[in-house]
N, C-alpha and C. Protein backbone atom coordinates (compact mmCIF):
# COMPACT_ATOMS: atom_id res chain seq x y z
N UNK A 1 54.42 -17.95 -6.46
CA UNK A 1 53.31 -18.51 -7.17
C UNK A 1 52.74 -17.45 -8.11
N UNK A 2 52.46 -17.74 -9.72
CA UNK A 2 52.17 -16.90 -10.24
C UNK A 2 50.59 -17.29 -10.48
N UNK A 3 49.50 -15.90 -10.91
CA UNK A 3 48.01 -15.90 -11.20
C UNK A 3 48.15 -16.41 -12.00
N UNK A 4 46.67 -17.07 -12.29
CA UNK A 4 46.21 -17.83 -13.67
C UNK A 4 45.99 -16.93 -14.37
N UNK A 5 46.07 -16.68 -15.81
CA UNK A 5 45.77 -15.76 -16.97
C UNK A 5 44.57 -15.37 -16.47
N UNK A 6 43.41 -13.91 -16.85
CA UNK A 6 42.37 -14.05 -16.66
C UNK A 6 41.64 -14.61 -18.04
N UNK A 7 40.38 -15.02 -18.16
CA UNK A 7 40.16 -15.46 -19.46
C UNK A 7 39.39 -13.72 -20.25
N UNK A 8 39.47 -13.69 -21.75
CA UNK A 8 39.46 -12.46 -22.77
C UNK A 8 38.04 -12.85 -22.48
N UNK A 9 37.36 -11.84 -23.65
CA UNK A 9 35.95 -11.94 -24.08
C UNK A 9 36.37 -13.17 -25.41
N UNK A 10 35.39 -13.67 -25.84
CA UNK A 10 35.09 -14.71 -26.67
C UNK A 10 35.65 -14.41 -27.78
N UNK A 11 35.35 -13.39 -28.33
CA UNK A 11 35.93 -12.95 -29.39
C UNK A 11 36.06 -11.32 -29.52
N UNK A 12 37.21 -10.67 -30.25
CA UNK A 12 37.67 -9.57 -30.39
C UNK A 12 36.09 -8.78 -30.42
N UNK A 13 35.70 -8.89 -31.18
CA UNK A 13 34.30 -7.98 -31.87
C UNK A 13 33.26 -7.72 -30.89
N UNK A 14 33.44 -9.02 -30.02
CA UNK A 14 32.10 -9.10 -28.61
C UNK A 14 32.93 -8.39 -27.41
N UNK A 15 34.12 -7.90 -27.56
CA UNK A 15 34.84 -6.78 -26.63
C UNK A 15 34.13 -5.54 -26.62
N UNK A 16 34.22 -5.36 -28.58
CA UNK A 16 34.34 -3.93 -28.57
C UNK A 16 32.63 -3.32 -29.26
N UNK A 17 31.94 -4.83 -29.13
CA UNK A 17 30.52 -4.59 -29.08
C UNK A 17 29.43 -3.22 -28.44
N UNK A 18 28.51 -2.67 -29.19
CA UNK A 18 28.22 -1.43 -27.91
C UNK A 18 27.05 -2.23 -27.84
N UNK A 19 26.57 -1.79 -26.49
CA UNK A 19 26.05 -2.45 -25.54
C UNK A 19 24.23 -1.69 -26.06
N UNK A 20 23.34 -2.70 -25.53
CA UNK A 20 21.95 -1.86 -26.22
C UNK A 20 21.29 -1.05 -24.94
N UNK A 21 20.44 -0.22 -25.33
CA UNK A 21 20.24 0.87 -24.69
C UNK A 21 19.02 0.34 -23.59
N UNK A 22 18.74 0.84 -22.77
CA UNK A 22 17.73 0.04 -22.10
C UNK A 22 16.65 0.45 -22.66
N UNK A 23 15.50 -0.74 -22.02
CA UNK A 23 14.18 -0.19 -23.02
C UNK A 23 13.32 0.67 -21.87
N UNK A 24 12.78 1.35 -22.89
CA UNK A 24 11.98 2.99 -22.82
C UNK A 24 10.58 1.73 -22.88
N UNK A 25 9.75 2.79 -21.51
CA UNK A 25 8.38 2.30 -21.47
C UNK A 25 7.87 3.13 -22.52
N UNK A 26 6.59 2.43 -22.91
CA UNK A 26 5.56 2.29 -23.88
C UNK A 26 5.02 3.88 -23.74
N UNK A 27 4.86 4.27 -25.28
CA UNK A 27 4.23 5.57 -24.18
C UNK A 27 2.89 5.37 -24.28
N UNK A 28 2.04 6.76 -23.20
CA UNK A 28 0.63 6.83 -22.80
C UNK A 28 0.02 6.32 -24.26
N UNK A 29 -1.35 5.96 -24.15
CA UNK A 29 -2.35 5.73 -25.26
C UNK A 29 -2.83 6.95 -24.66
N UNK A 30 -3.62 7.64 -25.87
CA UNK A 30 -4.46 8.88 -25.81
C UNK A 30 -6.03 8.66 -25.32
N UNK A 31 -6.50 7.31 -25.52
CA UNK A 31 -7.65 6.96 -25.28
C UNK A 31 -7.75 5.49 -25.33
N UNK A 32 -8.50 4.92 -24.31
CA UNK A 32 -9.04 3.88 -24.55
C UNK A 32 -9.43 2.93 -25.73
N UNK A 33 -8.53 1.77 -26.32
CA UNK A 33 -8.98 0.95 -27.82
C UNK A 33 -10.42 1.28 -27.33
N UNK A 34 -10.66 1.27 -28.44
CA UNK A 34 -12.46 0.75 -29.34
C UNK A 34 -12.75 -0.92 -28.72
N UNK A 35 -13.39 -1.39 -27.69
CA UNK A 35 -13.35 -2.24 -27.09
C UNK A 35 -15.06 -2.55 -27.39
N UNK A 36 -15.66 -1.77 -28.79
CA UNK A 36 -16.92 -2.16 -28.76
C UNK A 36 -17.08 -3.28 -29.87
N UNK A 37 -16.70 -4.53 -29.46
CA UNK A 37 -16.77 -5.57 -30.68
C UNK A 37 -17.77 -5.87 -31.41
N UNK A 38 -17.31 -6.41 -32.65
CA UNK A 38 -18.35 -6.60 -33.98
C UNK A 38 -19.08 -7.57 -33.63
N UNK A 39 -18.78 -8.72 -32.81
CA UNK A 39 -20.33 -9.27 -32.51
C UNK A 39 -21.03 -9.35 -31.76
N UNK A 40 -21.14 -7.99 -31.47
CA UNK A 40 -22.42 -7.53 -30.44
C UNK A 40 -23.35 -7.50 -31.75
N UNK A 41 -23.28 -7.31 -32.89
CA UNK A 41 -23.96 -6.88 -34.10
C UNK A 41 -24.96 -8.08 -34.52
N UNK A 42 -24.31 -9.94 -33.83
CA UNK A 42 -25.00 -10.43 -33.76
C UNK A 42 -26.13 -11.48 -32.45
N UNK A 43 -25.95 -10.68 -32.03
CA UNK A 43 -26.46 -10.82 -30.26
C UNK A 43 -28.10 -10.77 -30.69
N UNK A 44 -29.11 -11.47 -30.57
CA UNK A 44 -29.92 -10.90 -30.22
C UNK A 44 -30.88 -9.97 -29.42
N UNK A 45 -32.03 -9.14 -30.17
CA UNK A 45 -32.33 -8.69 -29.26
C UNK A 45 -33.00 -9.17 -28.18
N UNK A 46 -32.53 -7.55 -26.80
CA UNK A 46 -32.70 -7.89 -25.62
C UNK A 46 -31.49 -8.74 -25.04
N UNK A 47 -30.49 -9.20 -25.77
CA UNK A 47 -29.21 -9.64 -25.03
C UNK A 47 -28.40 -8.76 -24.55
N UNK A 48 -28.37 -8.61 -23.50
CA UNK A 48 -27.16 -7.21 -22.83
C UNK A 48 -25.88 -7.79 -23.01
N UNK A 49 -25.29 -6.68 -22.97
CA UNK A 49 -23.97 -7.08 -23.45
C UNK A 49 -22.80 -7.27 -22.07
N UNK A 50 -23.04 -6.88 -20.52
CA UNK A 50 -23.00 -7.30 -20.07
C UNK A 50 -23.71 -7.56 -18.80
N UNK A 51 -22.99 -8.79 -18.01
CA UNK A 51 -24.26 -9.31 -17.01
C UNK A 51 -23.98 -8.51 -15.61
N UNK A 52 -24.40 -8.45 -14.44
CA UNK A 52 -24.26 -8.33 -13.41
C UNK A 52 -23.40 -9.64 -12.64
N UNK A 53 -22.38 -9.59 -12.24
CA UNK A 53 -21.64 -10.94 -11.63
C UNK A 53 -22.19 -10.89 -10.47
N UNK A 54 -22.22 -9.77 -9.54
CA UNK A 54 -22.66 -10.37 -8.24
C UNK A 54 -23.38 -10.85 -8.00
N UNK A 55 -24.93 -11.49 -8.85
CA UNK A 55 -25.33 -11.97 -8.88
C UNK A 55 -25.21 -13.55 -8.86
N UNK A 56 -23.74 -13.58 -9.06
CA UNK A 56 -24.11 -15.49 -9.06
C UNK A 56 -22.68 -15.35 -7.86
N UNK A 57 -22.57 -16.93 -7.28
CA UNK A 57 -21.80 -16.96 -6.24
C UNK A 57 -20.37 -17.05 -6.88
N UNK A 58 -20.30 -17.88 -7.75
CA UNK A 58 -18.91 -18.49 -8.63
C UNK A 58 -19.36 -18.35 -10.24
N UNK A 59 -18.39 -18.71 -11.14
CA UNK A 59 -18.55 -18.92 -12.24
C UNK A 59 -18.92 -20.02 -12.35
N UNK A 60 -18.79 -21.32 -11.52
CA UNK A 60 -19.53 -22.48 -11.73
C UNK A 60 -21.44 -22.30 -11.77
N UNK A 61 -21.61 -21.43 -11.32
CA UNK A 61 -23.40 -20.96 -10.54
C UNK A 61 -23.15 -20.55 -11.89
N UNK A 62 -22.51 -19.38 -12.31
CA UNK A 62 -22.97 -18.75 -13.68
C UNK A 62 -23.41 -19.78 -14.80
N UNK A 63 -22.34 -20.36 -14.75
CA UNK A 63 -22.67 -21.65 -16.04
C UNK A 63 -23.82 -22.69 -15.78
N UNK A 64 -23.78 -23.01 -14.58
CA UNK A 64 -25.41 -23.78 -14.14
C UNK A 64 -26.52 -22.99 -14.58
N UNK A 65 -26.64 -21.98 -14.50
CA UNK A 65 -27.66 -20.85 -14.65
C UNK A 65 -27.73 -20.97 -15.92
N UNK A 66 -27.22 -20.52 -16.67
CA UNK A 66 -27.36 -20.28 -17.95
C UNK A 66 -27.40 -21.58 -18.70
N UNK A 67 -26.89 -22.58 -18.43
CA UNK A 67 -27.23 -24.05 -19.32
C UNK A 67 -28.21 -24.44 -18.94
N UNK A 68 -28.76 -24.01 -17.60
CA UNK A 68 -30.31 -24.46 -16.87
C UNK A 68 -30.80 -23.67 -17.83
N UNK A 69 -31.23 -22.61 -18.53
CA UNK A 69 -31.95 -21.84 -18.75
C UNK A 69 -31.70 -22.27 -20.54
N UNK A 70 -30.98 -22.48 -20.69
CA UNK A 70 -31.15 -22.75 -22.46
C UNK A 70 -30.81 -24.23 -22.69
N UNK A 71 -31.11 -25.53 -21.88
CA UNK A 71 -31.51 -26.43 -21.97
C UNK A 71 -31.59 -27.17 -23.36
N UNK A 72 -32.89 -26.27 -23.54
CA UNK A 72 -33.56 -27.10 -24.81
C UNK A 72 -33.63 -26.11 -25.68
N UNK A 73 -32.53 -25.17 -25.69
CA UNK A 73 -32.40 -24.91 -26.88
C UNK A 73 -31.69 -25.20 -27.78
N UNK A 74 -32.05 -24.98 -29.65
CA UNK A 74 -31.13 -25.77 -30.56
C UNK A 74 -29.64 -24.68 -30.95
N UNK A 75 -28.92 -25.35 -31.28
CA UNK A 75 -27.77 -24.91 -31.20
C UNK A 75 -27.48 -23.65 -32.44
């Protein structure tokens, strides 16, 4: 009993293809992006820029809170 042929690569060129190099991690950042965004510029004052979370139980409490509290205000 003779073997079945084995099957080639697809084509000549994808034989003799070189293969790509693996990828290289990212290197270090030197510092932290600039994470101080431009519209804090329109925040009013006395708006902190951020809140205390432990203060509310869930983010559902957060959003009750704060739509309780600006209600009636205009948009």
């Amino acid at each position: 009993m003779s073997e079945a042929p084995q099957p080639g690569p697809a084509s000549p060129v994808a034989a003799s293809a070189p293969q790509a190099a693996p990828p290289q991690p990212a290197a270090p950042q030197a510092a932290p992006p600039d994470t101080d965004g431009i519209w804090y510029a329109s925040y009013p004052r006395g708006v902190p820029r951020e809140i205390s979370a432990s203060q509310y139980a869930s983010l559902t409490h957060f959003f009750d809170d704060c739509t309780a509290r600006r209600c009636n205000a205009s948009s």
